[in-house]
Structure formats: structure tokens, C-alpha cells
N, C-alpha and C. Protein backbone atom coordinates (compact mmCIF):
# COMPACT_ATOMS: atom_id res chain seq x y z
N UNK A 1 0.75 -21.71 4.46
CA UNK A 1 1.85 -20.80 4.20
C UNK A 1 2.61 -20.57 5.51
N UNK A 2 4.01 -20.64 5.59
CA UNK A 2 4.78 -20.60 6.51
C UNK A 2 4.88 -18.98 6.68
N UNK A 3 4.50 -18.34 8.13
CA UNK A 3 5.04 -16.77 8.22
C UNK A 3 6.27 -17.12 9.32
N UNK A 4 6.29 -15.68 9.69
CA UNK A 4 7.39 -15.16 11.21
C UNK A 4 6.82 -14.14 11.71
N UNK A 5 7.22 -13.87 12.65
CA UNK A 5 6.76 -12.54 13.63
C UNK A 5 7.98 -11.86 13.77
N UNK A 6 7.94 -10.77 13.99
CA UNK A 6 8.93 -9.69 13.89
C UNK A 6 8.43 -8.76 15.33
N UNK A 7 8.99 -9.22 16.30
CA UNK A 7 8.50 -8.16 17.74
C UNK A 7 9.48 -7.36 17.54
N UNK A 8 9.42 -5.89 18.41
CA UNK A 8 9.92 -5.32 18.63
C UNK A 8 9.73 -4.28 19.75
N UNK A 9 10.65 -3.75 20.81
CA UNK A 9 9.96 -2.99 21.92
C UNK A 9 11.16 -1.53 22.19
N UNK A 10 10.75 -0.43 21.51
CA UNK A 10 11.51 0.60 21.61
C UNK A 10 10.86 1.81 22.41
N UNK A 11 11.29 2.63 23.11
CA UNK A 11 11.13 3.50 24.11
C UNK A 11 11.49 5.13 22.99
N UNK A 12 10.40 5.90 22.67
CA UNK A 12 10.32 7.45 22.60
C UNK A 12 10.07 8.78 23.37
N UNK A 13 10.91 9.22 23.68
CA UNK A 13 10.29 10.37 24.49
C UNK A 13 9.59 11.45 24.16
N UNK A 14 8.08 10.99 23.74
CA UNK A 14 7.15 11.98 23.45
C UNK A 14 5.93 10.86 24.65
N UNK A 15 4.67 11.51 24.78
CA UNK A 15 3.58 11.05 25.28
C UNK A 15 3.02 10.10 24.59
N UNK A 16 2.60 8.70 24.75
CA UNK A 16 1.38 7.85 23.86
C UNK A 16 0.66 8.79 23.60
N UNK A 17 -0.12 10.04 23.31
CA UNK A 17 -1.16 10.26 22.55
C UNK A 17 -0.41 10.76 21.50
N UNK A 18 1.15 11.83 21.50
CA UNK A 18 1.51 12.39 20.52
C UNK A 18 2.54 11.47 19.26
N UNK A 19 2.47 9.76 19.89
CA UNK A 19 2.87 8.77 19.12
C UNK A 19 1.87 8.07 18.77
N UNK A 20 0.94 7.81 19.07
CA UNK A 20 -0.47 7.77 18.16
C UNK A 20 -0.85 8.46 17.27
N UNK A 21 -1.04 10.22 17.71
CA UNK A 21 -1.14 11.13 16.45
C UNK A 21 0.15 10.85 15.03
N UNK A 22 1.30 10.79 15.64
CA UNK A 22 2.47 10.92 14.76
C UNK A 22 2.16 9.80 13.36
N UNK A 23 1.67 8.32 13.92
CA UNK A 23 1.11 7.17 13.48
C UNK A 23 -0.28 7.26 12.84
N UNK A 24 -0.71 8.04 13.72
CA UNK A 24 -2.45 8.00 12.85
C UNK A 24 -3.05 8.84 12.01
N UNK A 25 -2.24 9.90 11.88
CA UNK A 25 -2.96 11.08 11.04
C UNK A 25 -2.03 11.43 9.67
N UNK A 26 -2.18 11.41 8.66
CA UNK A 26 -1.43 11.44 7.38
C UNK A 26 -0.65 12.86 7.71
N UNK A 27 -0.85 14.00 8.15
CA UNK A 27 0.57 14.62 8.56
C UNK A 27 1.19 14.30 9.54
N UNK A 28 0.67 13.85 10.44
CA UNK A 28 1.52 13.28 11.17
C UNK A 28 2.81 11.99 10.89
N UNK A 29 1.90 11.24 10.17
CA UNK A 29 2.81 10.38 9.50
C UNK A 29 3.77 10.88 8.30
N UNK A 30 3.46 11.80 7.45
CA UNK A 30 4.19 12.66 6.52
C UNK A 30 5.74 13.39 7.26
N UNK A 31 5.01 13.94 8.16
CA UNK A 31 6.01 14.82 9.29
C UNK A 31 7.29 13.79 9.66
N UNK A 32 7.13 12.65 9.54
CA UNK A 32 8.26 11.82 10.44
C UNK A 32 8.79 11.21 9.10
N UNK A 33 8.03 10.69 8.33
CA UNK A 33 8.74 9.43 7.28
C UNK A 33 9.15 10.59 6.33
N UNK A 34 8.96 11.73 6.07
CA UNK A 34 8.88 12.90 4.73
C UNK A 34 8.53 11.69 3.64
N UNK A 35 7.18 10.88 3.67
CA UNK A 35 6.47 10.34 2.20
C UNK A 35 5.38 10.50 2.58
N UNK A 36 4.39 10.96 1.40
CA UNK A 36 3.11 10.99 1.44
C UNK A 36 2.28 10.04 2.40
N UNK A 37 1.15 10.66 2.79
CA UNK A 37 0.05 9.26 3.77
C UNK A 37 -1.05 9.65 3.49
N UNK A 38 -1.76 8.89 3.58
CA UNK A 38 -3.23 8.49 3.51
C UNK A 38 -3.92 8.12 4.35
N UNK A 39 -3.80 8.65 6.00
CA UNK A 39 -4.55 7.90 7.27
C UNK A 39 -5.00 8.51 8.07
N UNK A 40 -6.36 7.88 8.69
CA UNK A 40 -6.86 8.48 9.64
C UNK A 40 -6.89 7.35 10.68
N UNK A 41 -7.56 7.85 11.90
CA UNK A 41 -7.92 6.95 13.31
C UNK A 41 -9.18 6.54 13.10
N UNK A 42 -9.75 6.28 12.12
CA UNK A 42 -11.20 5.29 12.29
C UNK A 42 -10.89 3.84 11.83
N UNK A 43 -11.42 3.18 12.76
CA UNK A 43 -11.82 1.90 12.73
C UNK A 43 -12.21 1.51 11.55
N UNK A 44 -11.81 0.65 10.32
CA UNK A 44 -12.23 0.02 9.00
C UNK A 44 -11.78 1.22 8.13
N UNK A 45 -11.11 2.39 8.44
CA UNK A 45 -10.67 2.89 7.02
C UNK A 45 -9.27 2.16 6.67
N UNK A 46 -8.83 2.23 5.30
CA UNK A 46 -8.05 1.58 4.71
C UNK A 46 -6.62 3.03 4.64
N UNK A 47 -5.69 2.48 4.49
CA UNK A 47 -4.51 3.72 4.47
C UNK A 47 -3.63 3.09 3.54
N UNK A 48 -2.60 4.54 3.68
CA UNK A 48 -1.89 4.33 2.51
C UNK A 48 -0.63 4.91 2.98
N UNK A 49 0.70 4.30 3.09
CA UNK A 49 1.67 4.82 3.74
C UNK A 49 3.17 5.00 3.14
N UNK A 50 4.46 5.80 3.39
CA UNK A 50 5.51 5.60 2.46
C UNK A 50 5.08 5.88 0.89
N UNK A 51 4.02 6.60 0.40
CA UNK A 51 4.26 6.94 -0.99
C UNK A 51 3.40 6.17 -1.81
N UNK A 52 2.71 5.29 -1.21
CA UNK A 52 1.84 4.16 -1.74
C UNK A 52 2.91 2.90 -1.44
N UNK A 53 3.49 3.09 -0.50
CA UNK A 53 4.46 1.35 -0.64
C UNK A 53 3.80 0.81 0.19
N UNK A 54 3.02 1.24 1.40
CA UNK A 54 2.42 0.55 2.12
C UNK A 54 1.07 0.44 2.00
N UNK A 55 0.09 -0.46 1.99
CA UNK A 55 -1.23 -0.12 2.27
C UNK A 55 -2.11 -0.90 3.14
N UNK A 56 -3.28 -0.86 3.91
CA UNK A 56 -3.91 -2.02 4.70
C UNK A 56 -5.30 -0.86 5.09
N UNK A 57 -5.59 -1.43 6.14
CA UNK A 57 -6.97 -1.07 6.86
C UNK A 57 -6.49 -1.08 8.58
N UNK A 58 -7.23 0.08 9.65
CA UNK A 58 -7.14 -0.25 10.42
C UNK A 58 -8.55 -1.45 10.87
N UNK A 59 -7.98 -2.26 11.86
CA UNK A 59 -8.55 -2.89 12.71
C UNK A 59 -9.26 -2.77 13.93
N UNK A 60 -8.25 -1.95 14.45
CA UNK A 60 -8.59 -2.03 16.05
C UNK A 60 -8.01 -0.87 16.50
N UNK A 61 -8.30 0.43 17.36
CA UNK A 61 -7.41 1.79 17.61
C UNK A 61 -7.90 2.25 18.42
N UNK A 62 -7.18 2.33 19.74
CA UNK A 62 -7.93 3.12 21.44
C UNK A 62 -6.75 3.78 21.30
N UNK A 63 -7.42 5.11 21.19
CA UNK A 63 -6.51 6.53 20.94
C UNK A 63 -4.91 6.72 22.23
N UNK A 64 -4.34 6.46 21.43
CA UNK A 64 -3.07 6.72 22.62
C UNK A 64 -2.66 5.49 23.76
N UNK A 65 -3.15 4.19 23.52
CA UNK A 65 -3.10 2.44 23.59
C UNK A 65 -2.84 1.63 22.56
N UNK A 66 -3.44 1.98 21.50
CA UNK A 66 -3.05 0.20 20.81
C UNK A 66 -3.41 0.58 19.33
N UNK A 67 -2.77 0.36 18.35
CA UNK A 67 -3.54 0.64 16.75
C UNK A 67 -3.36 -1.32 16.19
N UNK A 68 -4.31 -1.69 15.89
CA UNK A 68 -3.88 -3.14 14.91
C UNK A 68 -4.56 -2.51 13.49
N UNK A 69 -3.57 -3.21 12.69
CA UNK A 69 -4.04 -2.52 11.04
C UNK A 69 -3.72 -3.98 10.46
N UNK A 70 -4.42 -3.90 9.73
CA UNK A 70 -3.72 -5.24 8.28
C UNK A 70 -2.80 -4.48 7.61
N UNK A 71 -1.39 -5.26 6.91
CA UNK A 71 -0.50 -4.33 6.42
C UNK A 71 -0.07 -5.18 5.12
N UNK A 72 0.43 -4.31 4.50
CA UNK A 72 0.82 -5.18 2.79
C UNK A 72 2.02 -4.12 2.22
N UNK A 73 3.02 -4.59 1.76
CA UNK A 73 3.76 -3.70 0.61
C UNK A 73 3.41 -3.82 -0.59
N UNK A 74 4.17 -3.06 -1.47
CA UNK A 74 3.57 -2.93 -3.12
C UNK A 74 5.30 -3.63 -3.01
N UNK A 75 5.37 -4.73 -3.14
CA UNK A 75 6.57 -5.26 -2.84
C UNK A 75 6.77 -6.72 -4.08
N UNK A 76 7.84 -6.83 -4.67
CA UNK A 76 8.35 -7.94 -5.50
C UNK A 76 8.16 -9.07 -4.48
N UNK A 77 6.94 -10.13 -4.83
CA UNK A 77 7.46 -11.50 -3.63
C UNK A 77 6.07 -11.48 -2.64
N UNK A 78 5.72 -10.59 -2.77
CA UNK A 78 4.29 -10.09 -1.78
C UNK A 78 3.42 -11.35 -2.21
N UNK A 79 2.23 -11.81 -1.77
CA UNK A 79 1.50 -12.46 -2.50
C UNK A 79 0.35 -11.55 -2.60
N UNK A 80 -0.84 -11.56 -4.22
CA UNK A 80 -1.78 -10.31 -3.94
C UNK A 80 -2.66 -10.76 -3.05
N UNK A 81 -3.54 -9.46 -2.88
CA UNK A 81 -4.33 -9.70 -1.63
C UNK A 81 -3.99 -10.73 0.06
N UNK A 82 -2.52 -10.64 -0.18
CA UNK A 82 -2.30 -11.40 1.06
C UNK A 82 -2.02 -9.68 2.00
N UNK A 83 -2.57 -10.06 3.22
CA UNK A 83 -2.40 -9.15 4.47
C UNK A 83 -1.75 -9.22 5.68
N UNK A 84 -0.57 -8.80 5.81
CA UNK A 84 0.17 -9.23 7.20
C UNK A 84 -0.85 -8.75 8.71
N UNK A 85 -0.24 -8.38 9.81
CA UNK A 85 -1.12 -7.82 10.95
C UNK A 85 0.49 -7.02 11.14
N UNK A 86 -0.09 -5.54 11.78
CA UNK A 86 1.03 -5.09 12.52
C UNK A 86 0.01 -4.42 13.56
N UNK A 87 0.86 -4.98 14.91
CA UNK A 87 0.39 -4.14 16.38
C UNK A 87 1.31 -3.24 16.88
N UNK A 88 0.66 -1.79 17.49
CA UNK A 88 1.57 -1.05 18.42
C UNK A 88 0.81 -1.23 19.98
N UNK A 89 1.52 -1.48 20.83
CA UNK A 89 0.82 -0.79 22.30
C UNK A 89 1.68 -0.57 22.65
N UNK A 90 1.30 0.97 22.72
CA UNK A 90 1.36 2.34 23.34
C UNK A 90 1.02 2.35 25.18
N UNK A 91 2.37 2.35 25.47
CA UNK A 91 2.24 2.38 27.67
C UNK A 91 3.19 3.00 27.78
N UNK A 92 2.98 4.52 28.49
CA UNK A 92 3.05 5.47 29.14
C UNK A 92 4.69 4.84 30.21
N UNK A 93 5.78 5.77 30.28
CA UNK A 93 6.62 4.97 30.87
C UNK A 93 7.21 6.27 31.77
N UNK A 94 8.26 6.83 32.45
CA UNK A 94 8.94 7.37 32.82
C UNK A 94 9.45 8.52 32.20
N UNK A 95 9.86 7.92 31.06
CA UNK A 95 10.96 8.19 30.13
C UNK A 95 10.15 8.64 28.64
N UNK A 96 8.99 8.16 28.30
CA UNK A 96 8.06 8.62 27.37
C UNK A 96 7.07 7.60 27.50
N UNK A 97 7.16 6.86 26.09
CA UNK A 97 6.27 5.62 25.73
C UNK A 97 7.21 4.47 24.76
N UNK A 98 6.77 3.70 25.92
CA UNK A 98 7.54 2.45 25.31
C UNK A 98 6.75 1.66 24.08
N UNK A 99 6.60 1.30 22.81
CA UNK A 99 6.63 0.59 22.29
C UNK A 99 6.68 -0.85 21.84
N UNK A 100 5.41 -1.40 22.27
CA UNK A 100 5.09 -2.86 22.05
C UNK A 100 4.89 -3.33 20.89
N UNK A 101 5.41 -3.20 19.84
CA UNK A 101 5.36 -3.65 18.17
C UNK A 101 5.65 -5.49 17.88
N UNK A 102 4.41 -5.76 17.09
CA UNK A 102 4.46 -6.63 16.48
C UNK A 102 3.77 -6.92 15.08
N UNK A 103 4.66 -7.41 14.29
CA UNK A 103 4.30 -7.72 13.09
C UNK A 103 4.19 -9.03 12.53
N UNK A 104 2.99 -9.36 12.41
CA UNK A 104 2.97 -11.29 12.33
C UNK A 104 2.21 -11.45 10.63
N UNK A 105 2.15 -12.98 11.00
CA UNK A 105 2.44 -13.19 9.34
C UNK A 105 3.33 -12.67 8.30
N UNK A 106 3.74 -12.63 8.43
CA UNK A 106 4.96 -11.59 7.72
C UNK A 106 5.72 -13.40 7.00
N UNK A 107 6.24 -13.13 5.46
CA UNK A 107 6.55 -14.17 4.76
C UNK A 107 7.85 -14.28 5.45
N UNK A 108 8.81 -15.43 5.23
CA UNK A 108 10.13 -15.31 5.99
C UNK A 108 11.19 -14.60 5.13
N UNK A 109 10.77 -14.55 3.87
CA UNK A 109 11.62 -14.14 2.83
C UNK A 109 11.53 -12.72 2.73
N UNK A 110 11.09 -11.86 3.28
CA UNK A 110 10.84 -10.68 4.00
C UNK A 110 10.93 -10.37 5.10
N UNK A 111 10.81 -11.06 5.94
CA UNK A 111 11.29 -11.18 7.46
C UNK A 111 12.62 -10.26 7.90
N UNK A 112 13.76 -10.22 7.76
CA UNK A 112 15.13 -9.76 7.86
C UNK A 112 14.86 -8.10 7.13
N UNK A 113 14.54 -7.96 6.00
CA UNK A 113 14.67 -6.71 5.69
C UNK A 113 13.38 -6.10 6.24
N UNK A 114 12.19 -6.31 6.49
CA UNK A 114 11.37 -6.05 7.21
C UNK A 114 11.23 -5.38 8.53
N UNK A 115 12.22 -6.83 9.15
CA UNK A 115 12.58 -6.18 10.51
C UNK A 115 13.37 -4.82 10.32
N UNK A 116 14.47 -4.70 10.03
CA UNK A 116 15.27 -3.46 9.84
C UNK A 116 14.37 -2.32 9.40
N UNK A 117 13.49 -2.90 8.81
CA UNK A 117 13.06 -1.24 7.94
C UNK A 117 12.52 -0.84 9.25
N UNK A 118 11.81 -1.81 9.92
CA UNK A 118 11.08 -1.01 11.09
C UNK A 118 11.82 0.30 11.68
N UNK A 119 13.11 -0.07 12.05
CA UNK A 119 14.08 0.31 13.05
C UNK A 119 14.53 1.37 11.89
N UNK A 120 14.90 1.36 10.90
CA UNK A 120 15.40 2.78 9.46
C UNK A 120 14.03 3.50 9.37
N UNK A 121 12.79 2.79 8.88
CA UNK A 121 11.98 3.59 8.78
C UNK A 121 10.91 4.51 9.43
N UNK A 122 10.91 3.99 10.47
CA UNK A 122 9.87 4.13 11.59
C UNK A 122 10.34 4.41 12.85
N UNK A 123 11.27 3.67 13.67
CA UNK A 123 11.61 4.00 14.81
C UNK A 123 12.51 5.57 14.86
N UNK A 124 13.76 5.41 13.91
CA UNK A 124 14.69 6.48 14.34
C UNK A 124 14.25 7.52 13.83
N UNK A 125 13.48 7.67 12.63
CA UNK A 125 12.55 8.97 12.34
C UNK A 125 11.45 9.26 13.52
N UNK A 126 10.96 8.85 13.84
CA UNK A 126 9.68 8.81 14.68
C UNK A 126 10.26 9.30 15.90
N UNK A 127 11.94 9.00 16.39
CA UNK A 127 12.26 9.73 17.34
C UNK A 127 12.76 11.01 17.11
N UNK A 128 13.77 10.99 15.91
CA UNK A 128 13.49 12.40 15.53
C UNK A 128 12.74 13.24 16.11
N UNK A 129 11.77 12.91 14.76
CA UNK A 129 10.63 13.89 14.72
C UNK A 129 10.13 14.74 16.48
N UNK A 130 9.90 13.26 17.41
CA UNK A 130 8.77 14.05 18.26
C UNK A 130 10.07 14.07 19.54
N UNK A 131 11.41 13.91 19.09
CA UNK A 131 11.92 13.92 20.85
C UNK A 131 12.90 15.75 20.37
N UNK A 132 12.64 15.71 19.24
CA UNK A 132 13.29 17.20 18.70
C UNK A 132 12.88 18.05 19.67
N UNK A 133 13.99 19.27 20.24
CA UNK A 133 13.62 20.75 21.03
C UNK A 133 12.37 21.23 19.88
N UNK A 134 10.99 21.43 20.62
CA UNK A 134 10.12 22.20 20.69
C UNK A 134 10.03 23.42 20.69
N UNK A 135 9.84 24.76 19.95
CA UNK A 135 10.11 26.19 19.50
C UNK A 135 9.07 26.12 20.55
């Protein structure tokens, strides 16, 4: 099966641990996307993201460094039980935390709207959320 990779490297001004939390904890993730979640930070639990559109397992997660998860949509075109990979690393910058994202295996026929959602769904909420004035 032919995939693509979808990198991406965006800069937030909050701390890597409070963009890990934002990512790893189902309010946290609720708080930014406003859709239901299903996630925690352990190693081999499975999540559930966007409302049930997303679902996978984490892989791999050093708190406030790096999350790898297997990732899947409830998507027209998906194949079942097929599992993409999406990586974040999380490094501490000046300016906040820069953003090392990659998403591989990913089908190509998904590829293009994929990429974008990252950047609609995830990035500009996610800055929102944590670069917002603090009460």
C-alpha cells in the first residue's frame, strides 16, 4: 500500500508540559477542540478523539517530549483496522514550544485534507486555547 507523510513544525506559546497536558488528558483535549475525548498519558491505552472521529492507542509518551500514538478516522476511504502513526516532539524554545509533528502512513487520498485539518483542527485551536490572557 502506497502512504505519505504529512510533517509539520509549528511554534505555541505555552510550556511543553502544558502542550502535552492540552494533548494528553481528555479535558484538556476537550478544552481546545470543544469535542468530546477519551485520553489519558499511559502507555498502551487506546483513545478516542473529536467526538469519536478519531481513535488509536498511545505508543510511546515522555511527559512534556514526545507522544507517538497509532491514529485512524471513522472516515469514508479509511481501510478497517488500518492504523496511521502520528508523532509530536515537544522542545522547549524561547518563544514557547516548538512543534515537531509527523504523521506517516497516512493514504494519499487523505493526505491534502489531512494535512489542513492539522493546521484547522489542532494547531490554531491549541493556540487559542493555551496562548489566551490567563485570569
Amino acid at each position: 500500500m502506497r502512504t505519505r507523510t504529512i510533517r509539520q513544525t509549528v511554534t505555541i506559546r505555552a510550556t511543553p508540559d502544558e502542550v502535552f497536558r492540552a494533548l494528553m488528558t481528555s479535558r484538556g483535549h476537550r478544552e481546545f477542540t470543544g469535542a468530546s475525548a477519551r485520553i489519558t498519558s499511559k502507555v498502551g491505552a487506546t483513545f478516542m478523539a473529536w467526538g469519536g472521529y478519531i481513535h488509536g492507542k498511545n505508543l510511546e509518551l515522555v511527559p512534556g517530549q514526545k507522544i507517538v500514538q497509532s491514529w485512524r478516522p471513522s472516515a469514508d476511504g479509511w481501510p478497517p483496522n488500518y492504523y496511521s502513526k502520528v508523532r509530536y516532539v515537544l522542545r522547549p524554545t524561547s518563544r514557547g514550544t516548538r512543534i515537531e509533528f509527523t504523521h506517516s502512513g497516512v493514504l494519499p487520498e487523505h493526505a491534502g485534507h489531512l494535512a489542513r485539518g492539522w493546521h484547522e483542527s489542532y494547531w490554531r485551536p491549541l493556540r487559542r486555547t493555551l496562548e489566551a490572557p490567563r485570569r
